[in-house]
Protein backbone atom coordinates (compact mmCIF):
# COMPACT_ATOMS: atom_id res chain seq x y z
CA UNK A 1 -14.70 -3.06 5.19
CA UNK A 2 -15.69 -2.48 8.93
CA UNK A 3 -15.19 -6.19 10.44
CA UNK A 4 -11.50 -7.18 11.08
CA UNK A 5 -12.71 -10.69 11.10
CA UNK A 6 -13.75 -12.19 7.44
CA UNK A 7 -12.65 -16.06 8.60
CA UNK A 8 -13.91 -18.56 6.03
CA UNK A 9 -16.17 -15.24 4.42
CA UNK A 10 -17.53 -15.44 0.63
CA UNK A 11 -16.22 -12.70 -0.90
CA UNK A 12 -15.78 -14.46 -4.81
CA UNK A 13 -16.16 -11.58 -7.41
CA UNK A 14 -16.07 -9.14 -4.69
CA UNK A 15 -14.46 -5.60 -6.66
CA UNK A 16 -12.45 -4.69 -2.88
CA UNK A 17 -10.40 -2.33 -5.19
CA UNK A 18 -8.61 0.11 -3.11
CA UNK A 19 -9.88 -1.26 -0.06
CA UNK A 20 -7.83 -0.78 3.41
CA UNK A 21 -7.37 -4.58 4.63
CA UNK A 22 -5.09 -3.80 7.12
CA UNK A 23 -4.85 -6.77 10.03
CA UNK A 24 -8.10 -8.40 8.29
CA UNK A 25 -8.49 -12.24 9.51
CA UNK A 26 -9.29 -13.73 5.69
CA UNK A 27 -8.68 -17.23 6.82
CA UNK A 28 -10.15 -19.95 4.69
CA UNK A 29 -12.37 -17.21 2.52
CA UNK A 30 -13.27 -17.54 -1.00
CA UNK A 31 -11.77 -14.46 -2.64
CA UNK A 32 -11.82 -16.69 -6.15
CA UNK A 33 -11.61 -13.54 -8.92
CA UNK A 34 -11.74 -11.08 -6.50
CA UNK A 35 -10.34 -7.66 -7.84
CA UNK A 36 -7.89 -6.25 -5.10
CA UNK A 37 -6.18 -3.69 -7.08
CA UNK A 38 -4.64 -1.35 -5.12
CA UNK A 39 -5.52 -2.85 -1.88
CA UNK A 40 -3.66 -1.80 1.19
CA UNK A 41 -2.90 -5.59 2.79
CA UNK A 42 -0.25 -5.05 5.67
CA UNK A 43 -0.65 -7.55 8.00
CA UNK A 44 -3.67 -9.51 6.36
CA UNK A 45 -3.67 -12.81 7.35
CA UNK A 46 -4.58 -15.09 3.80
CA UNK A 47 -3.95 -18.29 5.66
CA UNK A 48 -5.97 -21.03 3.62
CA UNK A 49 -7.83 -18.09 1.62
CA UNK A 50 -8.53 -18.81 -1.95
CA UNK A 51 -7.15 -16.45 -4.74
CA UNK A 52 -7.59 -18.31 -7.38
CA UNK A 53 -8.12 -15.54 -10.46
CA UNK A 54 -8.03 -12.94 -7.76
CA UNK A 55 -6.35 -9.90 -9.46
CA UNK A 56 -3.79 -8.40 -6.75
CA UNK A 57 -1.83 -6.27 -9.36
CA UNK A 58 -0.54 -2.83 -7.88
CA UNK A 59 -1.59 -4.09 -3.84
CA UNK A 60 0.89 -2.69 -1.51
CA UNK A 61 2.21 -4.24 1.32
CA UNK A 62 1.60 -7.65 -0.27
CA UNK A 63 4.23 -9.90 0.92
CA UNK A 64 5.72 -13.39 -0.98
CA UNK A 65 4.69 -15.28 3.18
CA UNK A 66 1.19 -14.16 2.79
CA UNK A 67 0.77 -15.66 -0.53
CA UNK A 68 2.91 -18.95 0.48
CA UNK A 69 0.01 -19.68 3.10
CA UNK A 70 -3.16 -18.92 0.46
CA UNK A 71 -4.12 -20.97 -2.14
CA UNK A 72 -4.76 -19.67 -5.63
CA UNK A 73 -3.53 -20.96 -9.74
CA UNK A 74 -2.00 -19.84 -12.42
CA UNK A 75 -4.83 -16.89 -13.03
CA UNK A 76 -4.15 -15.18 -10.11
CA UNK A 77 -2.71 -11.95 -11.41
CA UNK A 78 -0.03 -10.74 -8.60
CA UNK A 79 2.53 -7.29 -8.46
CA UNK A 80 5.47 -8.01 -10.39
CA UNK A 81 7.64 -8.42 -7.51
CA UNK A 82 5.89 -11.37 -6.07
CA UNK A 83 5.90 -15.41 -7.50
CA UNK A 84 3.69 -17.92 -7.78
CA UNK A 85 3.97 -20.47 -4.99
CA UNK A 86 4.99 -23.67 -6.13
CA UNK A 87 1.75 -25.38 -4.51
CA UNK A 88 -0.47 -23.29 -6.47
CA UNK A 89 0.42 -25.02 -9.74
CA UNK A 90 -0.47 -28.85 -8.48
């Protein structure tokens, strides 16, 4: 991904597998079952972004305050070191 600004993009079903995100704005996009496997995410700002069914198993750099600002459910698949924010289950 060239842009460093995806604000409010549609990116649902996108495979971004192994994809350098580094600094990307993803503000209020739709990454609804998005794969992100293996994603490098330092830094990405997920404020308002939907990850509902996204599948962020093995990302690195994934932090528990970058989830707490996206939205997603209970099929969002995350690395085993991260938790499912409490507003994602109402």
């Amino acid at each position: 991904i060239r842009s460093r600004d995806l604000i409010g993009a549609n990116l649902r079903g996108a495979n971004l597998r192994g994809t350098n995100l580094r600094g990307v704005l993803l503000i209020a996009a739709d990454l609804r079952e998005a794969d992100l496997r293996m994603t490098d995410l330092i830094g990405t700002d997920f404020r308002d972004a939907d990850l509902g069914g996204a599948n962020l198993e093995g990302s690195i750099f994934l932090t528990q305050a970058q989830l707490n600002s996206a939205k997603g459910n209970c099929k969002t698949k995350l690395p085993p070191s991260l938790s499912i924010p409490g507003h994602w289950l109402h």
